[in-house]
N, C-alpha and C. Protein backbone atom coordinates (compact mmCIF):
# COMPACT_ATOMS: atom_id res chain seq x y z
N UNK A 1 -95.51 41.34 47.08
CA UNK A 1 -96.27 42.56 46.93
C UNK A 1 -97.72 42.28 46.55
N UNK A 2 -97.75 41.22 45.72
CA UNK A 2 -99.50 40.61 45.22
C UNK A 2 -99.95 40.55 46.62
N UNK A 3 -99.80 39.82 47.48
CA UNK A 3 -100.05 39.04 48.36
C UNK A 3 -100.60 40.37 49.36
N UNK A 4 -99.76 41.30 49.52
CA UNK A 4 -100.16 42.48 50.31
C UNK A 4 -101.53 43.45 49.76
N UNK A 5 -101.66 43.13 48.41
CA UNK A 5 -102.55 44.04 47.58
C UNK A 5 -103.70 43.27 47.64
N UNK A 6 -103.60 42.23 47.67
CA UNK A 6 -104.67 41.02 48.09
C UNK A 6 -105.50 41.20 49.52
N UNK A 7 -104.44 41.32 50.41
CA UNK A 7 -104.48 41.41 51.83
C UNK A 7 -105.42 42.51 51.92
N UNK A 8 -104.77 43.88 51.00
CA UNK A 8 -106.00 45.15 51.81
C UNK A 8 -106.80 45.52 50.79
N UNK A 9 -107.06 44.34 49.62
CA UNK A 9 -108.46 44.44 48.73
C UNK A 9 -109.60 43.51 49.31
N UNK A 10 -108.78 42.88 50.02
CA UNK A 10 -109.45 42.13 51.07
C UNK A 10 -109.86 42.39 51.98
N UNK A 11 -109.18 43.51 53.07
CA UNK A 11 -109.44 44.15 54.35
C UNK A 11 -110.48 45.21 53.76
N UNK A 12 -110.36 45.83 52.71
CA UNK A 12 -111.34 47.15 52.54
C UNK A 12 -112.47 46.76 51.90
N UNK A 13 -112.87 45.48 51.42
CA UNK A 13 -114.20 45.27 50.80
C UNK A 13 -114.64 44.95 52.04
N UNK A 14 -113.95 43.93 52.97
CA UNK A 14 -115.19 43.37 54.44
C UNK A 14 -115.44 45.08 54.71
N UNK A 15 -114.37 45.94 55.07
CA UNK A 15 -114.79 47.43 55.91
C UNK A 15 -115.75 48.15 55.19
N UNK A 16 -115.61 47.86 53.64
CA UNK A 16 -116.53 48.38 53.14
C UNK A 16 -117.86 47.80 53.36
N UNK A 17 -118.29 46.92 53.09
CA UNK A 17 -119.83 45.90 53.21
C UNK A 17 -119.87 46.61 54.48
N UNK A 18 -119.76 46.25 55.25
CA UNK A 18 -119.79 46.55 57.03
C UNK A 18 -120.24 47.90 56.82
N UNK A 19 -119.37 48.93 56.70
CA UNK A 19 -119.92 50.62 56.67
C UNK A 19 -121.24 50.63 55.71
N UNK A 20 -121.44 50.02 54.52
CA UNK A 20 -122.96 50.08 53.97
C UNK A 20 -123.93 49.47 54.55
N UNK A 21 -123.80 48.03 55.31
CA UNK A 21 -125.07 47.76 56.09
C UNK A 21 -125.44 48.52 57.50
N UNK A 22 -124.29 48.98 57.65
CA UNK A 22 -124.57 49.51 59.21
C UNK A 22 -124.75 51.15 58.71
N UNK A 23 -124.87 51.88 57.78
CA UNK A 23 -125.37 52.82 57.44
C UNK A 23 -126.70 53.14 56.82
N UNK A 24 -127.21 51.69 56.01
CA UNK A 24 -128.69 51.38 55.46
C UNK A 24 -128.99 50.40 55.80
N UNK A 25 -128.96 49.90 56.97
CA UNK A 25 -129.86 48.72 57.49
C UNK A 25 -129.77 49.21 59.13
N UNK A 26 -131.23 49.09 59.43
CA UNK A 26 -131.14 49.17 60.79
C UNK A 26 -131.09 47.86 61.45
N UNK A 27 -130.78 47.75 62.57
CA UNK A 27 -130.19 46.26 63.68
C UNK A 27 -131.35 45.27 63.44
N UNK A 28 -131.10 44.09 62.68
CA UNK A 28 -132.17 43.14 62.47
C UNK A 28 -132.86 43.33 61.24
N UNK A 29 -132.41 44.29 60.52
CA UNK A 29 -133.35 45.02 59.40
C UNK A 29 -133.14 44.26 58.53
N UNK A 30 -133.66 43.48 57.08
CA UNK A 30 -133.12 42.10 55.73
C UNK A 30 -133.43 43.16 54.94
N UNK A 31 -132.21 42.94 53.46
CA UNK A 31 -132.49 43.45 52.68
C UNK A 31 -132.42 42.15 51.35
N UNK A 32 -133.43 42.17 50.49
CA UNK A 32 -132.93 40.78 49.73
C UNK A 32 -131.14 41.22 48.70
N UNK A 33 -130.75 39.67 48.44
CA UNK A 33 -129.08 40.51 47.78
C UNK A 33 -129.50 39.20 46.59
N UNK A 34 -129.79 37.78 46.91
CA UNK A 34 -129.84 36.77 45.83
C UNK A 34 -131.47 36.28 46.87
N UNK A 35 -132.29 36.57 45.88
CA UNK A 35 -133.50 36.33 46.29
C UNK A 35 -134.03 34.41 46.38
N UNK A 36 -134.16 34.28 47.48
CA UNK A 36 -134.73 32.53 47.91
C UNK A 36 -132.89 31.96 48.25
N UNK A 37 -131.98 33.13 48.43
CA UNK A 37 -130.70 32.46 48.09
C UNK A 37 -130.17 32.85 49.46
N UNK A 38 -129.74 33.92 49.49
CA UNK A 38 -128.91 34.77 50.23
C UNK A 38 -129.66 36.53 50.69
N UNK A 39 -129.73 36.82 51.93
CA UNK A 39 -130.12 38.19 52.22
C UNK A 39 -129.21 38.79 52.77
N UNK A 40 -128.92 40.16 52.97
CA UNK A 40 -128.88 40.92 53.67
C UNK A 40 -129.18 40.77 55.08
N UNK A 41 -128.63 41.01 56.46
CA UNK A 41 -129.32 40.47 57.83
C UNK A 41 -128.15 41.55 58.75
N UNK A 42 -128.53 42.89 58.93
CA UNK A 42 -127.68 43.22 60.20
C UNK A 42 -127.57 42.82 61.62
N UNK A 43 -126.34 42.44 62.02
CA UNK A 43 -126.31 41.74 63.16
C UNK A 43 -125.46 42.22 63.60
N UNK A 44 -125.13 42.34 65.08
CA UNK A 44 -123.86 42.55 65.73
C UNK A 44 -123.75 41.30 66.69
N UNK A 45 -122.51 40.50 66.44
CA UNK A 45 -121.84 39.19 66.69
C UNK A 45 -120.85 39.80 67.65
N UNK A 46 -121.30 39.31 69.42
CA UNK A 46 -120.39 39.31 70.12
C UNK A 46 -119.35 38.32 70.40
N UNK A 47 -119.88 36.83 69.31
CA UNK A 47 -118.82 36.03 69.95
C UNK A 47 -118.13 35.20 68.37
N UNK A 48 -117.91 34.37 68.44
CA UNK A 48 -116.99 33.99 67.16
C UNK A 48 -117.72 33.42 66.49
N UNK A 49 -117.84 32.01 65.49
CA UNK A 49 -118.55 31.36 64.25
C UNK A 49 -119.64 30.86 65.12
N UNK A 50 -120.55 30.52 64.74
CA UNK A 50 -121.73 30.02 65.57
C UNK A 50 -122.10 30.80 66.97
N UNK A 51 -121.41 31.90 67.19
CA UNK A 51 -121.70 32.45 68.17
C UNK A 51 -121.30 32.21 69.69
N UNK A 52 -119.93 31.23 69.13
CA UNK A 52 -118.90 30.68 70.09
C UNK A 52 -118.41 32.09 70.59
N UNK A 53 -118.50 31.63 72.28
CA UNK A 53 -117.51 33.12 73.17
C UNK A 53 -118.43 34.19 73.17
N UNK A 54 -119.15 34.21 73.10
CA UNK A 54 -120.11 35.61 72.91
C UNK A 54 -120.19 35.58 74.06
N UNK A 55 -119.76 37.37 74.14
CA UNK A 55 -119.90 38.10 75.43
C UNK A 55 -118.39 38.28 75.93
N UNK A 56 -117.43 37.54 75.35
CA UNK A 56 -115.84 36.93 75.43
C UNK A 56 -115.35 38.30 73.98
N UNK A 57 -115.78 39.26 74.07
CA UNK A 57 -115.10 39.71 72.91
C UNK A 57 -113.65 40.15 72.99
N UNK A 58 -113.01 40.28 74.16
CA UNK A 58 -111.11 40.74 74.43
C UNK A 58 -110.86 38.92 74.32
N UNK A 59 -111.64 38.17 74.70
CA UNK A 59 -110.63 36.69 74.48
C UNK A 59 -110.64 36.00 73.00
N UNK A 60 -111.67 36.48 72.09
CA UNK A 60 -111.34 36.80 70.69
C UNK A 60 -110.45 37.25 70.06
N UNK A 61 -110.41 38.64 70.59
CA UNK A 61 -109.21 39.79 70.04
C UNK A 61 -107.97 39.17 70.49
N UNK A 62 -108.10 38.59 71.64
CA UNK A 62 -106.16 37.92 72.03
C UNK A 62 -106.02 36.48 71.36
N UNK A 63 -107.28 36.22 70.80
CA UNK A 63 -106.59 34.57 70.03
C UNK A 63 -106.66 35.10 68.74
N UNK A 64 -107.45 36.13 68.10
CA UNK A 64 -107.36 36.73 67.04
C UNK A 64 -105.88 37.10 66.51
N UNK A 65 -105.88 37.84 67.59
CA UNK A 65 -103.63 38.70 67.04
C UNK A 65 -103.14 37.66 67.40
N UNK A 66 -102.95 36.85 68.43
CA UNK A 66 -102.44 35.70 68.37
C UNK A 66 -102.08 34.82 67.30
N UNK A 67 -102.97 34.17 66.70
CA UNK A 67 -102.90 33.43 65.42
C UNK A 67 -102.34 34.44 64.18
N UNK A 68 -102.68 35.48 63.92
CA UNK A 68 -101.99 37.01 62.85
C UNK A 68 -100.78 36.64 63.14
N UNK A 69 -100.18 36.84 64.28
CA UNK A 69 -99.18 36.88 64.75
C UNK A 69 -98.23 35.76 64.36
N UNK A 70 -98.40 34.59 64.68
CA UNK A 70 -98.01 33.08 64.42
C UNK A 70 -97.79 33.39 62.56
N UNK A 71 -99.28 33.69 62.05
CA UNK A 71 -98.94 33.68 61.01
C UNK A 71 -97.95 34.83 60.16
N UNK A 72 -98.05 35.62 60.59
CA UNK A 72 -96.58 36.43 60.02
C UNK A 72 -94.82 35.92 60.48
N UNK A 73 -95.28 35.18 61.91
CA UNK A 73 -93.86 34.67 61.93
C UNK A 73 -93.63 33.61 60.99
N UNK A 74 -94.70 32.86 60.37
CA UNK A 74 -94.22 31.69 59.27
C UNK A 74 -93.98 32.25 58.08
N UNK A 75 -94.35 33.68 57.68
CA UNK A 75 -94.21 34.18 56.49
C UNK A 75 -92.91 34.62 56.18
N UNK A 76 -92.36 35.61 57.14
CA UNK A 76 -91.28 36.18 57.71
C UNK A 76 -89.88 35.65 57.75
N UNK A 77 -90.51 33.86 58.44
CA UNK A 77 -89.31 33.21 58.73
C UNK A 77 -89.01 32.12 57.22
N UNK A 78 -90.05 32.93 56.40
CA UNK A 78 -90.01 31.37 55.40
C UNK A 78 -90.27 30.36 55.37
N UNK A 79 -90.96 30.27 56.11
CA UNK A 79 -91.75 28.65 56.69
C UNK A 79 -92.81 28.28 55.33
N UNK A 80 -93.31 29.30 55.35
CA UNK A 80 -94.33 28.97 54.08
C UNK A 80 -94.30 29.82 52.86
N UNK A 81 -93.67 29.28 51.89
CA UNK A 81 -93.17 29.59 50.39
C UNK A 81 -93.68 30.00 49.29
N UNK A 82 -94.27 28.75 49.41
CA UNK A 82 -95.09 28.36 48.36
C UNK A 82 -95.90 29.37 48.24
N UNK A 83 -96.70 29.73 46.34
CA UNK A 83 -97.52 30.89 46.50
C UNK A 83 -98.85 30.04 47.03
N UNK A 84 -99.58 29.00 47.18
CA UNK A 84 -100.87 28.83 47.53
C UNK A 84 -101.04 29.15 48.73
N UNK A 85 -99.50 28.65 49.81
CA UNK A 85 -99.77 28.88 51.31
C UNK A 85 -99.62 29.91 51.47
N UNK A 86 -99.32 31.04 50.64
CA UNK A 86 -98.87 32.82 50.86
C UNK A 86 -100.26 33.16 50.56
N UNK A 87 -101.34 32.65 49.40
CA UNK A 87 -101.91 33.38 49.52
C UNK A 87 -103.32 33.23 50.03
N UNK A 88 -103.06 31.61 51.23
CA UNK A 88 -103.88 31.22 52.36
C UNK A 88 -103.33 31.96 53.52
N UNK A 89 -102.72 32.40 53.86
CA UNK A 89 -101.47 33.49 54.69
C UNK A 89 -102.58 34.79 54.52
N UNK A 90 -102.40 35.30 53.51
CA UNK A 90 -103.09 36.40 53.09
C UNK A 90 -104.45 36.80 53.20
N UNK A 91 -105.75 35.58 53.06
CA UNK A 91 -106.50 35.59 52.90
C UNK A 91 -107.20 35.25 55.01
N UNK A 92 -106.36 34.83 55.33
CA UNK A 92 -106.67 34.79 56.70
C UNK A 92 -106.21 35.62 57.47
N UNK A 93 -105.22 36.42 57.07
CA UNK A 93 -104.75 37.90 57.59
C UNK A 93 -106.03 38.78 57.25
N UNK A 94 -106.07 39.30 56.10
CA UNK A 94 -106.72 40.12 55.84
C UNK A 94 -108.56 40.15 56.34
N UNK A 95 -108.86 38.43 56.40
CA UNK A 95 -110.51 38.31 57.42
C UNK A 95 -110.15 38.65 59.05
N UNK A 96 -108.99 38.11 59.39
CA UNK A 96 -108.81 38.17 60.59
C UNK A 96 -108.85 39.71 61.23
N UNK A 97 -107.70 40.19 60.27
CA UNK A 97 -107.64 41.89 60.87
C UNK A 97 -109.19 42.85 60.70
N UNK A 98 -110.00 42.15 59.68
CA UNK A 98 -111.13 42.85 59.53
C UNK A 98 -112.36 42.25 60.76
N UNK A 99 -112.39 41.36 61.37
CA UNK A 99 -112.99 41.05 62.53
C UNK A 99 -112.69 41.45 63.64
N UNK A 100 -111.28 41.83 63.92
CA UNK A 100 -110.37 42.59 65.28
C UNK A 100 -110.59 43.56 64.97
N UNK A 101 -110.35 44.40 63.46
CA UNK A 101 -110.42 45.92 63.80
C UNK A 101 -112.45 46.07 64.50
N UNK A 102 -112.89 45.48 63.90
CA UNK A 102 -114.18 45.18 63.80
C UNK A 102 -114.45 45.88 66.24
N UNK A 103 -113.56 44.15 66.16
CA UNK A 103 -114.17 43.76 67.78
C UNK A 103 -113.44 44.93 68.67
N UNK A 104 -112.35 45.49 68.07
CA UNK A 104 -111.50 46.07 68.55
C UNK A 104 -112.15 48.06 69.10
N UNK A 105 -112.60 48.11 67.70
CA UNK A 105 -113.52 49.68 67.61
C UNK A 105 -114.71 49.52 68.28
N UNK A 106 -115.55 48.26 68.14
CA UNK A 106 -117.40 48.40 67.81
C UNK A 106 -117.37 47.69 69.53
N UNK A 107 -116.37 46.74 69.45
CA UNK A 107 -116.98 45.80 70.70
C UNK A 107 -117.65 44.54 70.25
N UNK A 108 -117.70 44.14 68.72
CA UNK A 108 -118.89 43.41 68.33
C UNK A 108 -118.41 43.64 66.85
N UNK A 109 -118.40 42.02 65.88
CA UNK A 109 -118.37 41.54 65.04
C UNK A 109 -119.62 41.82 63.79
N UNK A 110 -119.92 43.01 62.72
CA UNK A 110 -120.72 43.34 61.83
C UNK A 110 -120.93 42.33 61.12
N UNK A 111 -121.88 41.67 61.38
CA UNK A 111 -122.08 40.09 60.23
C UNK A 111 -123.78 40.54 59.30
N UNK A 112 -123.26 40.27 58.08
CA UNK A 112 -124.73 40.43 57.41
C UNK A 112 -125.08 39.28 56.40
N UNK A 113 -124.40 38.52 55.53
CA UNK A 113 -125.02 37.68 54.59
C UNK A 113 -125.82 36.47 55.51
N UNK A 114 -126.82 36.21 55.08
CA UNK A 114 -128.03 35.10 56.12
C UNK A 114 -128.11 34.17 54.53
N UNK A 115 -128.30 32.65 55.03
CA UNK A 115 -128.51 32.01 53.85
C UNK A 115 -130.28 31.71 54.27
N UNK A 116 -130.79 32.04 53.20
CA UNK A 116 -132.39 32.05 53.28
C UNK A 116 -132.77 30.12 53.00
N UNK A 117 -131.87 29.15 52.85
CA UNK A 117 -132.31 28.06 52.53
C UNK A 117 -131.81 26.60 53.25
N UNK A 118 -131.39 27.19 54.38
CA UNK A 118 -130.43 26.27 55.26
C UNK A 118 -130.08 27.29 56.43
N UNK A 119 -130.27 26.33 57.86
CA UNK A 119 -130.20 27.45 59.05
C UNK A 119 -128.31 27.57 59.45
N UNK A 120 -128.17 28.69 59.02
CA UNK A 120 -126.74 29.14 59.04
C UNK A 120 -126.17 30.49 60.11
N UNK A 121 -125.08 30.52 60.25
CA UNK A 121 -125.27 31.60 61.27
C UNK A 121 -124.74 32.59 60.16
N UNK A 122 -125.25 33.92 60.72
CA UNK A 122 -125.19 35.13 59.59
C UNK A 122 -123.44 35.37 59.75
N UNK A 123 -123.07 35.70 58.46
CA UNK A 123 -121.20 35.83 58.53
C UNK A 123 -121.24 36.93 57.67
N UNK A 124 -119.96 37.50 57.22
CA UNK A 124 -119.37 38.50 56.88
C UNK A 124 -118.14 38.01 56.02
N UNK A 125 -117.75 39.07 55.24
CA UNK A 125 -116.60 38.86 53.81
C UNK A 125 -115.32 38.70 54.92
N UNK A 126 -115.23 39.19 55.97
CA UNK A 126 -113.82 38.91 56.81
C UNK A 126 -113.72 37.26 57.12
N UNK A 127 -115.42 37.02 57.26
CA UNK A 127 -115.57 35.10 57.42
C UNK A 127 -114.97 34.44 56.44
N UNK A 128 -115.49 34.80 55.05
CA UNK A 128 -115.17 34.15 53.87
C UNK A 128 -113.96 33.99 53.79
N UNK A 129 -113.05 35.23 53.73
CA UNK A 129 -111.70 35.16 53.62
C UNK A 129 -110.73 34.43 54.41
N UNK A 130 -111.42 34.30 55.65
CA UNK A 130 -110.60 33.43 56.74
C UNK A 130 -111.19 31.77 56.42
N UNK A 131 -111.92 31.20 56.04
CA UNK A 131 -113.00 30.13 55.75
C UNK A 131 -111.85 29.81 54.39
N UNK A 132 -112.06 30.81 53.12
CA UNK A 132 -110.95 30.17 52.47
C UNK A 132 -109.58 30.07 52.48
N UNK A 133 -109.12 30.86 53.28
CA UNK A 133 -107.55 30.37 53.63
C UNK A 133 -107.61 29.50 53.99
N UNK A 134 -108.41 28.93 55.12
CA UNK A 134 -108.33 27.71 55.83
C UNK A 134 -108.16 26.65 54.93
N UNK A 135 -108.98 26.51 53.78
CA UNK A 135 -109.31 25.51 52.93
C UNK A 135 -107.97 26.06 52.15
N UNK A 136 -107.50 26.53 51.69
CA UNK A 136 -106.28 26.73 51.01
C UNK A 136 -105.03 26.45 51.53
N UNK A 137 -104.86 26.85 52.65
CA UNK A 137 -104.14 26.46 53.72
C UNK A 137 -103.73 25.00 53.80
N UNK A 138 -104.88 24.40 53.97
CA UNK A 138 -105.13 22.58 54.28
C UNK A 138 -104.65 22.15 52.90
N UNK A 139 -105.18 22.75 51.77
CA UNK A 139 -104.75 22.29 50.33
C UNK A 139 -103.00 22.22 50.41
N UNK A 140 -102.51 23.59 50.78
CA UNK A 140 -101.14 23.36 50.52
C UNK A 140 -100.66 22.52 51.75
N UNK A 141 -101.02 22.29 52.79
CA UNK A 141 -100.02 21.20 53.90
C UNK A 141 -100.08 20.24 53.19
N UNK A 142 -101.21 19.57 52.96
CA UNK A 142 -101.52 18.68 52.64
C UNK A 142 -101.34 17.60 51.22
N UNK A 143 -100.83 18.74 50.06
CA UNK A 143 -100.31 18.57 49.08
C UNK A 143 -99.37 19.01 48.36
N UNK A 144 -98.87 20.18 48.84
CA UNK A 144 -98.12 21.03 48.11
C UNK A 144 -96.73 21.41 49.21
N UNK A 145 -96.87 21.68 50.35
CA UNK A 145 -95.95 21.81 51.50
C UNK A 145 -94.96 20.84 51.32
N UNK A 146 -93.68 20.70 51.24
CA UNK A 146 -92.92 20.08 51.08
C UNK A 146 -91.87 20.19 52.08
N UNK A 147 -91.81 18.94 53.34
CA UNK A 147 -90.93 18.63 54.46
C UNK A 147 -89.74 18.92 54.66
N UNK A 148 -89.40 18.65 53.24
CA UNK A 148 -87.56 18.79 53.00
C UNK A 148 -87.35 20.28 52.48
N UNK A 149 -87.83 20.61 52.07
CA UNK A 149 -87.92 22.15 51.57
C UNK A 149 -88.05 23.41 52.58
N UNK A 150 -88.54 22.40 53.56
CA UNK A 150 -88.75 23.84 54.63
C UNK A 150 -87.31 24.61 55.10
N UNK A 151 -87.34 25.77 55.42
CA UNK A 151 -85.79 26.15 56.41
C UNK A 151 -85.59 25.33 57.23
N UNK A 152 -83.88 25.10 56.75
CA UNK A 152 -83.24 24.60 57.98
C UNK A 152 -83.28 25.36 59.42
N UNK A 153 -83.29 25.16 60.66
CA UNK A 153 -82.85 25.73 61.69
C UNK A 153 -81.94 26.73 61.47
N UNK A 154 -80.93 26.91 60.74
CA UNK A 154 -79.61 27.03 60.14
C UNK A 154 -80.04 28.19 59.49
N UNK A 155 -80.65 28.25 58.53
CA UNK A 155 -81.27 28.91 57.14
C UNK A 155 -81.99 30.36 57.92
N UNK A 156 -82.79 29.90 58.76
CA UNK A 156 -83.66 31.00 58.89
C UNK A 156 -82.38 32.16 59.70
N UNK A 157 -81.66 31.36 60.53
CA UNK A 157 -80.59 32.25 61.39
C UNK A 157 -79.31 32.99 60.55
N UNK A 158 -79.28 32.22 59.39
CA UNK A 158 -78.26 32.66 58.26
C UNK A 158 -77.16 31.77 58.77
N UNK A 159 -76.85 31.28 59.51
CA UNK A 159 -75.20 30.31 60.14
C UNK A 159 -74.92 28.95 59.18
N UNK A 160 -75.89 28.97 57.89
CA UNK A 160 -76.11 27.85 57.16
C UNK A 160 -75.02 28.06 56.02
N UNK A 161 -73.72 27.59 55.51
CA UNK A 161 -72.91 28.16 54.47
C UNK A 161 -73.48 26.93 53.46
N UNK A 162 -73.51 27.78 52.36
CA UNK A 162 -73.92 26.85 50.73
C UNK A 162 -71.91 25.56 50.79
N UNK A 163 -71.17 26.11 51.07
CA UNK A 163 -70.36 25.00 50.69
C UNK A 163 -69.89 24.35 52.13
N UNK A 164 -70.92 23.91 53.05
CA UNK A 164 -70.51 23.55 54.07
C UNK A 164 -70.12 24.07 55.18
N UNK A 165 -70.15 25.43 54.97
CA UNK A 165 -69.18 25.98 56.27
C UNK A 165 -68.21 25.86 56.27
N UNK A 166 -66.86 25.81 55.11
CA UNK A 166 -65.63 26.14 55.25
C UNK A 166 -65.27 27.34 54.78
């Protein structure tokens, strides 16, 4: 239930940011937010991180639900347990669905934080959230995921008996 409350405190702050710049910033318009640090920068992003696929916005949206997708079947099926990978699960659900609903309504990805001190491409709180799952994600395969622990074949189908199957 955390994990879900996470998910759409997560989905409604990116929708939120998004509805305030695109209501007080006009297209290209900076507003300072951490001055010499970070601005304000309305943009509309037709294609993915760096501006990969642009102009490709339905082949976004189908690798977008795609991967959602994948990832609720590992949640679902128990594949991933552990709370760090639930709540790298979570945190890439909730950026993901906020970039689709995004590409899905607008046609085009609402990106506004610009780093004023290093040439970066302008991103959005749906970025962040998907950026740290990733890194959370990698944390738990990588250290915390445990091989033998995963469902059996058996387990996920229920045909698995605790005393053997007699």
């Amino acid at each position: 239930m955390l994990y879900l409350l996470v998910f759409l405190a997560v989905f409604a702050l990116d929708q939120g940011v998004k509805w305030w710049v695109v209501t007080h910033l006009a297209l290209y318009e900076t507003a300072p937010l951490i001055p010499g640090f970070v601005e304000l920068r309305y943009i509309q992003n037709t294609g993915g991180g760096w501006s990969i696929l642009s102009e490709h916005t339905w082949l976004l949206s189908i690798l977008t639900a795609a991967i959602m997708v994948v990832i609720l079947i590992l949640i679902f099926r128990r594949v991933v347990r552990h709370s760090v990978g639930l709540w790298a699960c979570s945190l890439v659900l909730a950026g993901g669905a906020g970039n689709l609903l995004d590409r899905i309504r607008l046609g085009y990805v609402v990106d506004m934080f610009n780093f004023q001190f290093i040439d970066y491409p302008v991103f959005n709180v749906a970025d962040i959230a998907v950026v740290c799952g990733i890194i959370l994600g990698a944390v738990y395969y990588l250290f915390l995921y445990d091989k033998h622990d995963a469902p059996k074949k058996e387990d996920r189908y229920g045909s698995h008996h605790p005393d053997g199957g007699r």
